[in-house]
Protein backbone atom coordinates (compact mmCIF):
# COMPACT_ATOMS: atom_id res chain seq x y z
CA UNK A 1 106.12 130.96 93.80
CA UNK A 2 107.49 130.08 97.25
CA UNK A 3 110.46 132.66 96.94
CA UNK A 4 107.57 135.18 95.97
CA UNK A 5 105.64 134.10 99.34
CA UNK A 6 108.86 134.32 101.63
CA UNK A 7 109.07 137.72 100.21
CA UNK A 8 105.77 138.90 101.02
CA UNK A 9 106.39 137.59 104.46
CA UNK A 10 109.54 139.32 104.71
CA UNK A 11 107.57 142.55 104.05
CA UNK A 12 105.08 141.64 106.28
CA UNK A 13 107.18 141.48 109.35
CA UNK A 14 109.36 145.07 108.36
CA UNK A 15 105.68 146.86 108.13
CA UNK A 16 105.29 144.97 111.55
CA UNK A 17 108.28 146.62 112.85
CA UNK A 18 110.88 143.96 112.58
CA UNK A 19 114.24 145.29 111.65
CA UNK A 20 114.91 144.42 108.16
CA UNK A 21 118.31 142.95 109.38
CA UNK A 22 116.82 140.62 111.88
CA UNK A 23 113.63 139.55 109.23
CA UNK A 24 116.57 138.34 106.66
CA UNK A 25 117.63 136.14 109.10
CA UNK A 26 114.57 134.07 110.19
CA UNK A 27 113.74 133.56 106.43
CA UNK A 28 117.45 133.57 104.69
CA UNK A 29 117.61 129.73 105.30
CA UNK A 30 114.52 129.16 103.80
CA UNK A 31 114.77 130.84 100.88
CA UNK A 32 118.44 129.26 100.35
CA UNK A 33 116.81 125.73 100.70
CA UNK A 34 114.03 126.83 98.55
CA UNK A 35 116.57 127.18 95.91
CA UNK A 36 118.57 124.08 96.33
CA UNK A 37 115.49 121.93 96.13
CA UNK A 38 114.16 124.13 92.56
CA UNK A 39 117.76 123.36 91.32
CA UNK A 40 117.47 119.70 92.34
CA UNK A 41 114.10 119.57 90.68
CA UNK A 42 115.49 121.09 87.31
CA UNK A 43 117.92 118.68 87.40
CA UNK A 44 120.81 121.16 87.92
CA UNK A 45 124.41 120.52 88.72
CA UNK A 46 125.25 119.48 91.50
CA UNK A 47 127.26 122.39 92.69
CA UNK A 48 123.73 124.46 92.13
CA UNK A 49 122.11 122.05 94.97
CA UNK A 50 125.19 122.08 97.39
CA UNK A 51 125.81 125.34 97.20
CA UNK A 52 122.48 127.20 98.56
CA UNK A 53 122.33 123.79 101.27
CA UNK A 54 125.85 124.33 102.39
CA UNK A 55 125.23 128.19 102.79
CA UNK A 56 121.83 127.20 104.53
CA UNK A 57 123.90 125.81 107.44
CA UNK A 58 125.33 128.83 108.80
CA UNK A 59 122.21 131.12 108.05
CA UNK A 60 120.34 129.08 110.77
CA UNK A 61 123.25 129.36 113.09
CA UNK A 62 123.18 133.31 112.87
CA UNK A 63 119.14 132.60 113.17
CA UNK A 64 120.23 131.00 116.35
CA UNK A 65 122.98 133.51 117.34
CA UNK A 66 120.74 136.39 116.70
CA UNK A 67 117.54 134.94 119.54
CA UNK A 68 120.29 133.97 122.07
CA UNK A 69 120.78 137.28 122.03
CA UNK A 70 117.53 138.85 122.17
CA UNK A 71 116.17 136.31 124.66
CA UNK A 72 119.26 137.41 126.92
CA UNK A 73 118.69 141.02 126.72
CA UNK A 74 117.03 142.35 129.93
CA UNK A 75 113.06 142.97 129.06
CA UNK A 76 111.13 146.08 130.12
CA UNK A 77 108.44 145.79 132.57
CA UNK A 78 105.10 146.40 131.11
């Protein structure tokens, strides 16, 4: 249910005009800890749990990559 709600928001922000590329990335780390905390809950192995955690990690550091960059870029005067 909560993967299906993260995917509704990632459609939300495209149709907003977020590039799809840059939407991914704010809600990639969710969706990975989403799924290490259903595996934890089925009781899965515990390679299932570390996996999508471990891979969380880095997602949020390319979160973090990607607005250093965009708050760097010069703005246009409105």
């Amino acid at each position: 249910m909560v993967l299906a709600v993260l995917a509704l928001e990632l459609l939300a922000l495209w149709r907003r005009g977020w590039p799809l590329p840059s939407a991914l990335s704010l809600l990639a780390p969710a969706a990975l800890i989403v799924l290490a905390l259903r595996a934890a809950l089925i009781d899965a192995h515990w390679a299932w749990i570390a996996l999508p955690l471990a891979l969380a990690f880095p997602a949020h550091l390319v979160e973090l990559a990607r607005r250093r960059k965009d708050r760097s870029l010069p703005r246009k005067s409105e």
